[in-house]
Protein backbone atom coordinates (compact mmCIF):
# COMPACT_ATOMS: atom_id res chain seq x y z
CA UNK A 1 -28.02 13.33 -23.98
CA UNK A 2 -26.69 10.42 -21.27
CA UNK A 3 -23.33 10.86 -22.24
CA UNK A 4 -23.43 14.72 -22.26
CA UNK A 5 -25.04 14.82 -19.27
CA UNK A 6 -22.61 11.98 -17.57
CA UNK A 7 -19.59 14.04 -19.06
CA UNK A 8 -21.11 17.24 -17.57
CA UNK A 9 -21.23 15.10 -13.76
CA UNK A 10 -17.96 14.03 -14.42
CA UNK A 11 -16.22 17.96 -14.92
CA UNK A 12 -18.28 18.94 -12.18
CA UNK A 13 -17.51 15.93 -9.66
CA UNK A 14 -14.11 16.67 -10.67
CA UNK A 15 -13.86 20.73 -10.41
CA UNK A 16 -16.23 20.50 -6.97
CA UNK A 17 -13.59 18.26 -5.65
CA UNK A 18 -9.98 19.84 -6.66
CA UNK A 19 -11.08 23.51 -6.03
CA UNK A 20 -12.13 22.90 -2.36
CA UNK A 21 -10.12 19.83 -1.73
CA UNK A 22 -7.46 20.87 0.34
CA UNK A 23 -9.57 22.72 2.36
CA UNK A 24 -11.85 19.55 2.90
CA UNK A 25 -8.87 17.45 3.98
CA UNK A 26 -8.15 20.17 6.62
CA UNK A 27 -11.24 20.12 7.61
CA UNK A 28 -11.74 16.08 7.61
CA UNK A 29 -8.04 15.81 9.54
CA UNK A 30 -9.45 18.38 12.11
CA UNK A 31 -13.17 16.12 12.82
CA UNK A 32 -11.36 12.94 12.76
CA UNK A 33 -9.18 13.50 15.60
CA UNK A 34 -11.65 15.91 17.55
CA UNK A 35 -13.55 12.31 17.72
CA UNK A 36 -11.40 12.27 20.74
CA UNK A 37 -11.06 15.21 21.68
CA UNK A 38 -11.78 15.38 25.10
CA UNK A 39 -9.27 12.10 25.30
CA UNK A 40 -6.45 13.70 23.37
CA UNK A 41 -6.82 16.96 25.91
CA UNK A 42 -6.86 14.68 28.50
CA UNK A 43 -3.32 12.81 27.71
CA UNK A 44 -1.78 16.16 26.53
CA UNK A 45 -1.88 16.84 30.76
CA UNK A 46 0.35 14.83 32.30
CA UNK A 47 0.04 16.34 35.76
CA UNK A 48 -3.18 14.85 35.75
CA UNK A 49 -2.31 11.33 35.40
CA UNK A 50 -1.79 8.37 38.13
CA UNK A 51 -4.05 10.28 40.31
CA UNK A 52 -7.06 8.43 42.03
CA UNK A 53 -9.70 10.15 40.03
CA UNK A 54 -13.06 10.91 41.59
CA UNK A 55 -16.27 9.90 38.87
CA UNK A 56 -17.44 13.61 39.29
CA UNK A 57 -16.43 16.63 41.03
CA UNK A 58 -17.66 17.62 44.53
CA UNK A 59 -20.28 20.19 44.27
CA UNK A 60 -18.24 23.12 46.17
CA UNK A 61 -16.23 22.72 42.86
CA UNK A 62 -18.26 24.33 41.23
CA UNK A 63 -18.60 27.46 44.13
CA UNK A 64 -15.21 27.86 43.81
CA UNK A 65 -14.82 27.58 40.21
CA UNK A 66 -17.24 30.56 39.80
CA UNK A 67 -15.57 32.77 42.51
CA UNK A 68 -11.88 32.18 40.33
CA UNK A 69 -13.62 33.63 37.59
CA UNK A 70 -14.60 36.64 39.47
CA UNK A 71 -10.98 37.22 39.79
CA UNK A 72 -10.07 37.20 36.98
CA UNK A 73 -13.35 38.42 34.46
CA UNK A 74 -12.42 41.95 33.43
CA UNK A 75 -15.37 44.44 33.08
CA UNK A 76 -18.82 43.73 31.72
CA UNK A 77 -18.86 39.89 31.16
CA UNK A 78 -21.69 38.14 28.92
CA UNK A 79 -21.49 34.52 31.09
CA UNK A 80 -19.62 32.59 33.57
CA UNK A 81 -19.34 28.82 32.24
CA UNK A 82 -18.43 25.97 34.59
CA UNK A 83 -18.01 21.85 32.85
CA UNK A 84 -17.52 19.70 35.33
CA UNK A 85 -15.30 16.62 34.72
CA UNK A 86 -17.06 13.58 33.41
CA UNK A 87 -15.91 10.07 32.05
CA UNK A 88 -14.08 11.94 29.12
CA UNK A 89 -12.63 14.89 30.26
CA UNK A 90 -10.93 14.76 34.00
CA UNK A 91 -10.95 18.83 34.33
CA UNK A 92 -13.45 21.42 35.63
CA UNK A 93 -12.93 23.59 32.98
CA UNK A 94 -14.21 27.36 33.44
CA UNK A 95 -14.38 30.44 31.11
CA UNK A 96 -15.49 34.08 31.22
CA UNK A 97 -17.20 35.01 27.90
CA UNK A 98 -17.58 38.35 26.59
CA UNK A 99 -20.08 40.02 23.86
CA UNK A 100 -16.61 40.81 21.80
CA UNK A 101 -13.15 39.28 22.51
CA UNK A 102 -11.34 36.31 23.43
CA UNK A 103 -12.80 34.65 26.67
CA UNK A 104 -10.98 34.18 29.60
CA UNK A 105 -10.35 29.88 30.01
CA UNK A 106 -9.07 27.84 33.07
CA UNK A 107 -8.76 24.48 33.52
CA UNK A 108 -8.73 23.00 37.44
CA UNK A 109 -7.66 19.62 38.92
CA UNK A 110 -10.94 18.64 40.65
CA UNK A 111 -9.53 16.84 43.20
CA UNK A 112 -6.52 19.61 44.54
CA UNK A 113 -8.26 22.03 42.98
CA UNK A 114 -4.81 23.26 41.09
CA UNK A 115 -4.70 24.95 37.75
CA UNK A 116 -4.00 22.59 35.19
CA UNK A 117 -1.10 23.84 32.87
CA UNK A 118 -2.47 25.31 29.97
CA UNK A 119 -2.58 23.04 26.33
CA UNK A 120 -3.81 23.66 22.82
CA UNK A 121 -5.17 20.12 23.45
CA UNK A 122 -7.88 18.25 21.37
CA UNK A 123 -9.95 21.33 21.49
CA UNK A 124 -7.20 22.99 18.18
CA UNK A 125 -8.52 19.74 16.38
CA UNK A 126 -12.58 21.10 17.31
CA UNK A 127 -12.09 24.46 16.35
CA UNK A 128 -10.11 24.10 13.62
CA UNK A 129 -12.64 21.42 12.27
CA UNK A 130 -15.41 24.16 12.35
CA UNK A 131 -14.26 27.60 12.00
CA UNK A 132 -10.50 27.13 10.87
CA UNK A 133 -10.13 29.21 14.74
CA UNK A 134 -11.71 32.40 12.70
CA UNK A 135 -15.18 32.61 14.01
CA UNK A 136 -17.13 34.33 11.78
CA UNK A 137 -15.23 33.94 8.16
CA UNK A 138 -14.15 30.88 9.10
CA UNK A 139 -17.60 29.05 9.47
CA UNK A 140 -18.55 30.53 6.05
CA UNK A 141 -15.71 28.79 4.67
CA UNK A 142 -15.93 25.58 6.28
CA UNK A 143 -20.14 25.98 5.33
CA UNK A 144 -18.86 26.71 1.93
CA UNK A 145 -16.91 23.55 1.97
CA UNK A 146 -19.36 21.46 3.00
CA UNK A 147 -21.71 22.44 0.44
CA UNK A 148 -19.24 22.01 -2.21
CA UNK A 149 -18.36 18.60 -0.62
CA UNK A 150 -22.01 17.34 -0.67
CA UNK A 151 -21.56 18.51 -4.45
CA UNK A 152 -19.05 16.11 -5.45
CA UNK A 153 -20.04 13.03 -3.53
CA UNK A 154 -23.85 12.99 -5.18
CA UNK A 155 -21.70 14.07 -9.10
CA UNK A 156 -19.49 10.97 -7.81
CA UNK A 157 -22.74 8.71 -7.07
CA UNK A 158 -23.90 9.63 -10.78
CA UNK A 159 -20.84 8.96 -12.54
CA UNK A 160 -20.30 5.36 -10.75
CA UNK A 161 -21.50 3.12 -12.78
CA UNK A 162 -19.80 0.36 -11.07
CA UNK A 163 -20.08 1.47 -7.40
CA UNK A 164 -20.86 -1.67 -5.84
CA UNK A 165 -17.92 -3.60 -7.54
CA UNK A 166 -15.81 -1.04 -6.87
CA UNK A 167 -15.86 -1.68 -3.68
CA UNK A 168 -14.45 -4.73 -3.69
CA UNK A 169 -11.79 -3.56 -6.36
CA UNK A 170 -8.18 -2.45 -4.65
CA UNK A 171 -5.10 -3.02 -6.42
CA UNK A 172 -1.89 -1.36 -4.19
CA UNK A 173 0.54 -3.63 -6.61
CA UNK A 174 -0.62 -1.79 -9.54
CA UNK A 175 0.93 1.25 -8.00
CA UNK A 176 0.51 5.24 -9.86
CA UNK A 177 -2.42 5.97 -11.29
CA UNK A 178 -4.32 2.84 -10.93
CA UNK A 179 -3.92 2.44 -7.35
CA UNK A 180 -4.75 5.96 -6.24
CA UNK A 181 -7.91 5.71 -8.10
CA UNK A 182 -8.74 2.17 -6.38
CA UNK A 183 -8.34 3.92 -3.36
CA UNK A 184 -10.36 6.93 -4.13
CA UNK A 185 -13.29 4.53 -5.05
CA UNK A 186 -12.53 2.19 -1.82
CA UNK A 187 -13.10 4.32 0.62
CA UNK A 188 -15.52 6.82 -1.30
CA UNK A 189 -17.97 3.90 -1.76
CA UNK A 190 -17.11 2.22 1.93
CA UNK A 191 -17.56 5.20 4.10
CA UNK A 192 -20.27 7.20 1.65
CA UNK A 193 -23.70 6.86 3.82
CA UNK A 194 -21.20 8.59 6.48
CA UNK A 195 -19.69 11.26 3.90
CA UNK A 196 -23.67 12.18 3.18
CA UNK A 197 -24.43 12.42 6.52
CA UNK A 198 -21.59 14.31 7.97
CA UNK A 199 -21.83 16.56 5.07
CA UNK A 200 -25.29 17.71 5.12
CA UNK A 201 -25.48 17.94 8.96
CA UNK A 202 -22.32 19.92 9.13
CA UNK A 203 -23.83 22.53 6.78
CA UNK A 204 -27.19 22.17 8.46
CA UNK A 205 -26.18 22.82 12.32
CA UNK A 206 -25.02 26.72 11.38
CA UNK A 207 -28.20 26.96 8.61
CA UNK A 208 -29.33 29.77 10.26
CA UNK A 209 -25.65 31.90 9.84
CA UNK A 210 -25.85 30.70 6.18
CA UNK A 211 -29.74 31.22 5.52
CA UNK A 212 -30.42 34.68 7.41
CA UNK A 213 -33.64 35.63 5.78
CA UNK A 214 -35.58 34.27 8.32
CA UNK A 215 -34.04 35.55 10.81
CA UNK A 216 -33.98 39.15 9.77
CA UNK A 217 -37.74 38.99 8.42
CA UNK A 218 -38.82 37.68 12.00
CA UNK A 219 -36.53 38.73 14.34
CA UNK A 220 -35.02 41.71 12.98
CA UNK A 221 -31.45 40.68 12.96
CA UNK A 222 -31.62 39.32 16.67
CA UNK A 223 -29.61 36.08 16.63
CA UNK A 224 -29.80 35.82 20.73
CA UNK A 225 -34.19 36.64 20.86
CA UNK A 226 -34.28 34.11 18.03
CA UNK A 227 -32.07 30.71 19.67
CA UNK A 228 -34.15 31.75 23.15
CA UNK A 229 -37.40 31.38 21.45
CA UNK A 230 -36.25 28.50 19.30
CA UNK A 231 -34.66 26.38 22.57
CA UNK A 232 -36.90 27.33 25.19
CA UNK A 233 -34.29 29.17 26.84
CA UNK A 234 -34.56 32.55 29.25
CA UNK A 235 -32.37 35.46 29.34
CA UNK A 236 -33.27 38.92 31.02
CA UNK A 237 -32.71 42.05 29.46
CA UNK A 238 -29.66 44.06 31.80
CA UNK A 239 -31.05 46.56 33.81
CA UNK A 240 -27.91 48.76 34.31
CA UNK A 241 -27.98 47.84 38.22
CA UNK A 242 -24.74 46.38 39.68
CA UNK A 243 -25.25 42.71 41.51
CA UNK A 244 -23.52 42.68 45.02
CA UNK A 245 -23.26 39.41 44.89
CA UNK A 246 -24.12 35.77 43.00
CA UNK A 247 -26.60 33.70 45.06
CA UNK A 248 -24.50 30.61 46.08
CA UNK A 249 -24.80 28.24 43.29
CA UNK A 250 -23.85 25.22 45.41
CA UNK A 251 -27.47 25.56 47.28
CA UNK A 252 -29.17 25.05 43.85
CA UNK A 253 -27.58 21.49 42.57
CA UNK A 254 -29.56 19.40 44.36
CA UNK A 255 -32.55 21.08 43.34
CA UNK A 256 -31.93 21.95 39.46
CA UNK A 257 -30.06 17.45 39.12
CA UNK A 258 -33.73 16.71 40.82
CA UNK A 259 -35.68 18.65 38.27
CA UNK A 260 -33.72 17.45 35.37
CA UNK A 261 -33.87 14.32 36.16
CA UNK A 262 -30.54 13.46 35.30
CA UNK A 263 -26.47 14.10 36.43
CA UNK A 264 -25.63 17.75 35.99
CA UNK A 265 -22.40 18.83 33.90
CA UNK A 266 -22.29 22.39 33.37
CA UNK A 267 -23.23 25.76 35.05
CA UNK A 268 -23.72 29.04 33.73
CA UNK A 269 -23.87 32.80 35.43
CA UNK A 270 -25.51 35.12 32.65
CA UNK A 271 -24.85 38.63 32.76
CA UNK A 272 -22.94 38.20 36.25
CA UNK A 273 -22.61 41.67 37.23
CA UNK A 274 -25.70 42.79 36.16
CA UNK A 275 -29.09 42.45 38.44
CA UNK A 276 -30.70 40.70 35.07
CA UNK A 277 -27.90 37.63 36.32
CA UNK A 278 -29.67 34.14 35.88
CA UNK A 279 -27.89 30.94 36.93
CA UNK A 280 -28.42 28.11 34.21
CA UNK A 281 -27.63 24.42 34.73
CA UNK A 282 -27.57 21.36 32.17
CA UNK A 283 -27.39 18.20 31.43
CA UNK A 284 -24.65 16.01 29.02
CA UNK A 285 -24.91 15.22 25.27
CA UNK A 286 -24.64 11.39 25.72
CA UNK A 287 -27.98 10.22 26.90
CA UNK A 288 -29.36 10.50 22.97
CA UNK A 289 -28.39 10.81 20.00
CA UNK A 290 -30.23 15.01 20.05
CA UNK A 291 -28.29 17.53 21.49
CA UNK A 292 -29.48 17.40 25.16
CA UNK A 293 -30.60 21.44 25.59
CA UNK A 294 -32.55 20.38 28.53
CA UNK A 295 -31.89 23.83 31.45
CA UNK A 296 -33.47 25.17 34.78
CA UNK A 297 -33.34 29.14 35.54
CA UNK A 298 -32.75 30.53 38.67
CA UNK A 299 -32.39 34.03 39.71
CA UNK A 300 -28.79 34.92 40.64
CA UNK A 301 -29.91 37.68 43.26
CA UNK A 302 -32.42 35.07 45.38
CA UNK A 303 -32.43 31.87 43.67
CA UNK A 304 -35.81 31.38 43.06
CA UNK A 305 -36.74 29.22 40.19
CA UNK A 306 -37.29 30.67 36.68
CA UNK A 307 -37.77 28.49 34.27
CA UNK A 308 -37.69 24.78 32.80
CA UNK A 309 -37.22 24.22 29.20
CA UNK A 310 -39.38 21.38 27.44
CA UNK A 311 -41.28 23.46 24.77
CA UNK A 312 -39.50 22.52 22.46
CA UNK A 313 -40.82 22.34 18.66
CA UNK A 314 -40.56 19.91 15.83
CA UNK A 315 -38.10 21.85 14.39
CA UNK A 316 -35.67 22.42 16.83
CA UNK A 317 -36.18 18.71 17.52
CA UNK A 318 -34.77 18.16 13.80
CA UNK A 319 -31.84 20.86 14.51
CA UNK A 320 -30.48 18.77 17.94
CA UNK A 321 -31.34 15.56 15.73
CA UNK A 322 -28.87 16.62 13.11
CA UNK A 323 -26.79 18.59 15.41
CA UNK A 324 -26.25 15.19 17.60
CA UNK A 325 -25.51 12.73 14.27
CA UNK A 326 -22.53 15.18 13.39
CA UNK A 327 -21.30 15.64 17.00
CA UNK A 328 -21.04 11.89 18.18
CA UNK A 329 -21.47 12.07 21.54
CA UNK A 330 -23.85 9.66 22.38
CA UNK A 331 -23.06 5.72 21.53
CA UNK A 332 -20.04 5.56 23.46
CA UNK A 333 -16.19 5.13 22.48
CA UNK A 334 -17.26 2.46 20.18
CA UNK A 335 -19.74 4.74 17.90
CA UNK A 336 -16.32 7.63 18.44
CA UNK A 337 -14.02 5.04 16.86
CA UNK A 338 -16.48 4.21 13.65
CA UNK A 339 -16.68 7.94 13.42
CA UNK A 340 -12.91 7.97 13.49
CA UNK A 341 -12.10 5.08 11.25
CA UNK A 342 -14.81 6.74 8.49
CA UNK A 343 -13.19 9.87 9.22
CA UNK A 344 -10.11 8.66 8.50
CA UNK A 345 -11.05 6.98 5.16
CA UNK A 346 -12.83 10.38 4.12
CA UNK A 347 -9.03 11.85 4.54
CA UNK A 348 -8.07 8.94 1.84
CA UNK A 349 -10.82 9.44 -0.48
CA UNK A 350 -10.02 13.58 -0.50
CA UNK A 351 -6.34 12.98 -0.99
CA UNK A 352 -6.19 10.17 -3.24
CA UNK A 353 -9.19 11.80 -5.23
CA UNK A 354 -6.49 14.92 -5.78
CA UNK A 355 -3.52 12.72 -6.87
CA UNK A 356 -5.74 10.88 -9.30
CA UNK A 357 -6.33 14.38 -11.01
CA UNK A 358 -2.47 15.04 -10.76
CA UNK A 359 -2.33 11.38 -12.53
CA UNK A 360 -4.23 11.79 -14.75
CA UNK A 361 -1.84 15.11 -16.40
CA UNK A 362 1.06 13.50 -15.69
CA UNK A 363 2.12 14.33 -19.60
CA UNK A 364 0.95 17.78 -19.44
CA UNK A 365 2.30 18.61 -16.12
CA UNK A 366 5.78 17.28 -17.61
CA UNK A 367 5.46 19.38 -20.38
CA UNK A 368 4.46 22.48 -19.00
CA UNK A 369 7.22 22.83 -16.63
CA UNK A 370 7.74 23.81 -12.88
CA UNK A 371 5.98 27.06 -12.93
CA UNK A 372 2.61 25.49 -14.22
CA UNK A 373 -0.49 25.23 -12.24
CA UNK A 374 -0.67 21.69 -12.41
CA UNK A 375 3.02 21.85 -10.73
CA UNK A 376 1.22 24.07 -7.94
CA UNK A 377 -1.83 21.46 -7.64
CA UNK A 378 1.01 18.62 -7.44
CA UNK A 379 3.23 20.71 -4.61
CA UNK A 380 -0.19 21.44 -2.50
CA UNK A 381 -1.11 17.91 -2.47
CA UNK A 382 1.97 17.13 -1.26
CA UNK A 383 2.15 19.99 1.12
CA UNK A 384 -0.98 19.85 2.65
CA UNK A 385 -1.49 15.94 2.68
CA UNK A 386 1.69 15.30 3.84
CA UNK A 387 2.10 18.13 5.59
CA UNK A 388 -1.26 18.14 7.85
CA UNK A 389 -0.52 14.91 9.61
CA UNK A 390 3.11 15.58 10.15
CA UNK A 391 2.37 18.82 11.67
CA UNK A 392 -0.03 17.42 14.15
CA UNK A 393 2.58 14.48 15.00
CA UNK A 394 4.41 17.96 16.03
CA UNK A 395 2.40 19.39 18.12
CA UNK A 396 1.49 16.55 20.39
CA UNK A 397 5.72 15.82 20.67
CA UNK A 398 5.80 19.63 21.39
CA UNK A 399 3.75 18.94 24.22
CA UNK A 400 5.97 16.72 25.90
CA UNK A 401 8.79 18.82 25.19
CA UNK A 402 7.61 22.27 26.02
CA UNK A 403 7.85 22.89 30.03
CA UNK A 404 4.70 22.71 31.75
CA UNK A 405 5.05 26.00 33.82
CA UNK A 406 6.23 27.74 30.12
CA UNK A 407 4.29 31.15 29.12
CA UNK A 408 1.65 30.82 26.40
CA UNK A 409 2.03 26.94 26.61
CA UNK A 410 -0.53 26.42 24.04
CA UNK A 411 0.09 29.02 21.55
CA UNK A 412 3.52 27.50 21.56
CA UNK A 413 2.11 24.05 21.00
CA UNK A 414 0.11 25.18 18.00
CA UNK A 415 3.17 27.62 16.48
CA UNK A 416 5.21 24.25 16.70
CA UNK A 417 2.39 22.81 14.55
CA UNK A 418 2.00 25.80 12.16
CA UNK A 419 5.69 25.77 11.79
CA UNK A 420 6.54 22.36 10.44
CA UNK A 421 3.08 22.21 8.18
CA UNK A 422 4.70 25.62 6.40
CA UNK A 423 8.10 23.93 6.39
CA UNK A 424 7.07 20.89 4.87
CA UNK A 425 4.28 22.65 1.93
CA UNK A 426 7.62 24.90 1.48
CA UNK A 427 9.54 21.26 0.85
CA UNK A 428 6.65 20.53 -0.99
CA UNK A 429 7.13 23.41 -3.91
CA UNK A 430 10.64 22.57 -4.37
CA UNK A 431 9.95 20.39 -8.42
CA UNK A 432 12.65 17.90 -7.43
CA UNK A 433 11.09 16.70 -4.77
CA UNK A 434 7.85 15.85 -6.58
CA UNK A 435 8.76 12.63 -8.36
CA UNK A 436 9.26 10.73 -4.70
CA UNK A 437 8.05 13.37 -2.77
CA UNK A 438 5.41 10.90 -1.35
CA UNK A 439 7.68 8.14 -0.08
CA UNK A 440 9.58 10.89 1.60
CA UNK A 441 6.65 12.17 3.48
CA UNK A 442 5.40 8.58 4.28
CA UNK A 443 8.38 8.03 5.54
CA UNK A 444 8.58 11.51 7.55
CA UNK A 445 5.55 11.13 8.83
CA UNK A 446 5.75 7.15 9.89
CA UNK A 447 8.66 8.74 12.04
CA UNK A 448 7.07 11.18 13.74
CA UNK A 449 4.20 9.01 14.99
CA UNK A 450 6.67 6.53 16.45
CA UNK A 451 8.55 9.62 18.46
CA UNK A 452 4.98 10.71 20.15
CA UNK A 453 5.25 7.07 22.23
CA UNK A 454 9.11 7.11 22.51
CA UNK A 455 9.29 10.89 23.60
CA UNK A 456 5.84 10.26 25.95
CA UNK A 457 7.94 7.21 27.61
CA UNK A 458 11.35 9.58 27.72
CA UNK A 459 9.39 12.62 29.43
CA UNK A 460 6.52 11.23 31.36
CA UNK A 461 7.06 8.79 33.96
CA UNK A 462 3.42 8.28 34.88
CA UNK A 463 2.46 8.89 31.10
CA UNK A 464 3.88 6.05 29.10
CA UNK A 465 2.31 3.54 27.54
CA UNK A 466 3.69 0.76 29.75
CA UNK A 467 2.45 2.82 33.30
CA UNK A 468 -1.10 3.60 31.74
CA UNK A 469 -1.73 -0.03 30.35
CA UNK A 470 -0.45 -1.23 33.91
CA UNK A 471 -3.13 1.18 35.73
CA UNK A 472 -5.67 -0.33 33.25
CA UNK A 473 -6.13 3.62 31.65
CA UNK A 474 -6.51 2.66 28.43
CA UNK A 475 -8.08 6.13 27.69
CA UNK A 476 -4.17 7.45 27.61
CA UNK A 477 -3.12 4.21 26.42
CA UNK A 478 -5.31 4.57 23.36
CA UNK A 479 -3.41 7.97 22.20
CA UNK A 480 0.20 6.06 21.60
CA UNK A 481 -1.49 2.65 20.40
CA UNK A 482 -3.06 4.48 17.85
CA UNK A 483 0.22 6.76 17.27
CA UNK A 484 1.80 3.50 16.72
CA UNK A 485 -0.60 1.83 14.34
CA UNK A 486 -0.47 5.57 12.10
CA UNK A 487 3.44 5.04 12.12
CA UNK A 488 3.09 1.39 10.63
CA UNK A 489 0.37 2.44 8.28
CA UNK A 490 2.69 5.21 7.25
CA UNK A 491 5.67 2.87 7.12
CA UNK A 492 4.06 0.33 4.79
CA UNK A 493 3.47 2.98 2.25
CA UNK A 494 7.26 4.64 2.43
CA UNK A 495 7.82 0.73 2.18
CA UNK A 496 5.74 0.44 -0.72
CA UNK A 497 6.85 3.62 -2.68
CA UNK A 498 10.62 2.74 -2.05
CA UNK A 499 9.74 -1.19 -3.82
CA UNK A 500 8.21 0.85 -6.75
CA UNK A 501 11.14 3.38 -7.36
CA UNK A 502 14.01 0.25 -7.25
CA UNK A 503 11.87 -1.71 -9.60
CA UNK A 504 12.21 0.62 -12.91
CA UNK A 505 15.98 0.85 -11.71
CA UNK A 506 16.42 -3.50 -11.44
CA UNK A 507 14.65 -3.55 -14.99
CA UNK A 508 16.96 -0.93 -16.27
CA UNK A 509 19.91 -2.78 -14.86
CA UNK A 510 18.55 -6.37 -16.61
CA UNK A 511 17.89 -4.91 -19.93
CA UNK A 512 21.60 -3.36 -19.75
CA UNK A 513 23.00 -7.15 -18.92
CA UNK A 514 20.99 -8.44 -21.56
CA UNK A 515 22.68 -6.06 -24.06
CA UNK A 516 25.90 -6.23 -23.01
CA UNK A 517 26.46 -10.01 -24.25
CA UNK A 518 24.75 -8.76 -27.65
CA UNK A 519 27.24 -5.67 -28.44
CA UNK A 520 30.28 -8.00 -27.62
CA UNK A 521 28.90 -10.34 -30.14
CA UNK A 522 29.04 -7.79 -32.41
């Protein structure tokens, strides 16, 4: 019964994993680098750098920011939203939301006041990490994932039956088979409290999308009447009544920071053309590890004071709890990088996980031929591995390259990256390519993370990392150091897989020298 039932962990640990796998690296790429979002955002706008930088925005900022909106909302908008720039990101960033549709985004240079030229910026890496940028299919997915995910890391813990000595078990010079396992069981083992946790609280924050029941049973379908109730929060129905104008938000800051008890960072005009308005502000994320949901009402037509949130219940306690461990933003840069570093060896343990299935039908794979499905497994692993990161090297060199003042700046940035992933998965199919496929992709990609420096020094004069390390930015500096240290990592292995190809090639050579003297004694 202990073997069937280890042999039944095993197929499913294994089936969990390949079926959803390339997704999950998508996904894992995507949270990894949205670990720094805010910074990556932040160095893909170059007009904003070298300037003296106030620590927050002036309050009239946020006045103004409201009135641009009103320019440029078309009819019948949900909310105004107003972020105010903070010791991550340096914009006050503003958006018009609407009950269906794309919203409306600007960024603004809080000290001139400018619009900041449009980028894709960190905020691709978000989205993508959490919808795939299709809102409502692409959560289910990415929920989906997750749950399939949580699946084959607690098959994984049951089939380990040497998981603590595994650990300390990594042998690159083996090479093939032996050394993509080793590294599947390195970093599954190393970074697996964080793989639970990141799992589970991904699929918990949208357990209410996933789990409607409740919601229908109690609410009758009413998402918005539910997360009110749930946060504390106030909305007014709309009365049909046109508002002639927003009460002027800058008279309330002082007021709604005092009753908060802490620095504001975001403002928000519900239902602004509506007499049912409210103006909402908040607090930030980083003061605990719960999502701070802490607000103060005020009426938009007189701004008088509506409501404080504090009822708030054990459960939504648990949700902001959970909500906060997946997010990151408390703890600082240094709890971002840990999040980054086990993000990055959850990208190993997915990849090297497939290729160890690849491995492991080698002989099959060779006998079945190009058109096989294990040839299609071996081409997407190659493609979408080696693809994802070399894409995203892309798209940040696209950035530089692409003219500030261009139309559609972002979508540009983001075709460039859409662009080479399909070109290189389309590489990828191509059978010859398969047997050092890897090497040429380490090698591509080592290559592209040492241009994102090179091209950031040829392009931005106040960008580079020699001007940012001498202004003591090291936020910017950051983005090329650790461009730099993915190129080496990336060299070592092209490094590594040309070694292994010469060496079946210098033994074939030997055992031909070693014959020749035999045959001429003959």
């Amino acid at each position: 019964m202990k073997n069937s039932f280890s042999q039944a962990m095993a197929w499913l640990h294994t089936w969990a994993g390949l079926l959803i796998g390339w997704l999950l690296f998508v996904i894992f790429v995507g949270g990894t680098i949205a670990c720094f979002d805010k910074e990556l955002t932040y160095w893909m706008q170059p007009s904003l750098h070298g300037q003296e930088r106030a620590p927050t925005a002036p309050a009239p900022s946020l006045q103004g920011a409201v009135e641009r909106l009103q320019k440029i909302a078309k009819p019948h908008p949900h909310a105004y939203y107003v972020t105010l720039p903070g010791e991550r990101s340096k914009t006050l960033d503003a958006g018009v939301y609407y009950d269906a549709g794309d919203p409306d985004l600007i960024s603004l240079d809080p000290v001139t006041g400018k619009k900041v030229p449009e980028t894709a910026g960190g905020e691709f890496f978000f989205t993508l990490h959490f919808n795939l940028h299709s809102p409502t299919w692409g959560m289910y997915i990415v929920g989906l994932a997750g749950m399939f995910m949580l699946i084959a890391i607690l098959t994984g813990i049951v089939i380990h039956k040497r998981i603590f000595k595994d650990f300390f078990t990594f042998r690159p010079r083996a090479g093939g088979q032996r050394a993509w396992l080793d590294g599947h069981n390195l970093t599954g083992v190393l970074g697996l409290p964080f793989h639970l946790m990141i799992a589970y609280t991904g699929v918990a924050i949208f357990v209410a999308n996933y789990m409607p029941a409740g919601l229908f049973a109690a609410y009758e379908g009413n998402a918005e009447t539910f997360y009110a109730e749930a946060a504390d929060s106030y909305e007014r129905a709309e009365t049909g009544k046109p508002l002639t104008a927003i009460y002027p938000i800058d008279r309330l800051v002082d007021d709604a920071r005092r009753r908060l008890g802490q620095p504001l960072t975001w403002v928000s005009v519900h239902h602004p053309d509506d007499t049912s308005a409210t103006i909402s502000f908040g607090g930030d994320h980083s003061r605990d590890v719960a999502w701070n949901f802490d607000q103060v009402f005020y009426d938009a037509n007189d701004g008088k004071l509506l409501h404080e949130t504090g009822a708030f219940g054990p459960g939504y306690k648990t949700y902001t709890f959970l909500g906060g461990m997946h997010m990151a933003q408390w703890g600082g840069s240094a709890l971002r990088w840990l999040y980054f570093v086990m993000g990055l060896a959850g990208c190993v343990m997915i990849a090297s996980g497939m290729q160890v299935w690849v491995g492991k039908r080698a002989k099959k794979i060779a006998e079945a031929g190009r058109l096989s499905g294990y040839g299609l497994v071996q081409a997407l692993n190659l493609g979408v591995v080696g693809g994802m990161p070399l894409a995203s090297a892309a798209m940040v060199i696209a950035n530089r390259m692409i003219p500030a003042d261009a139309l559609a700046r972002s979508k540009a940035e983001i075709s460039v990256f859409c662009a080479v992933w399909i070109a290189a998965t389309l590489y990828a199919a191509i059978p010859a390519v398969h047997k050092r496929g890897w090497t040429q992709f380490f090698a591509l990609n080592a290559v592209a993370f040492a241009l994102i420096p090179l091209v950031n020094f040829a392009t931005a004069p106040r960008s580079h990392l020699l001007a940012t390390i001498g202004r003591g930015e090291w936020t910017l500096a950051a983005v090329d150091l650790t461009a730099v240290a993915l190129a080496a990592g990336f060299a070592l292995l092209a490094r590594h897989g040309l070694l292994k190809a010469r060496r079946p090639a210098q033994a074939a050579s030997r055992r031909e020298r070693v014959a020749e003297p035999a045959l001429a004694d003959r």
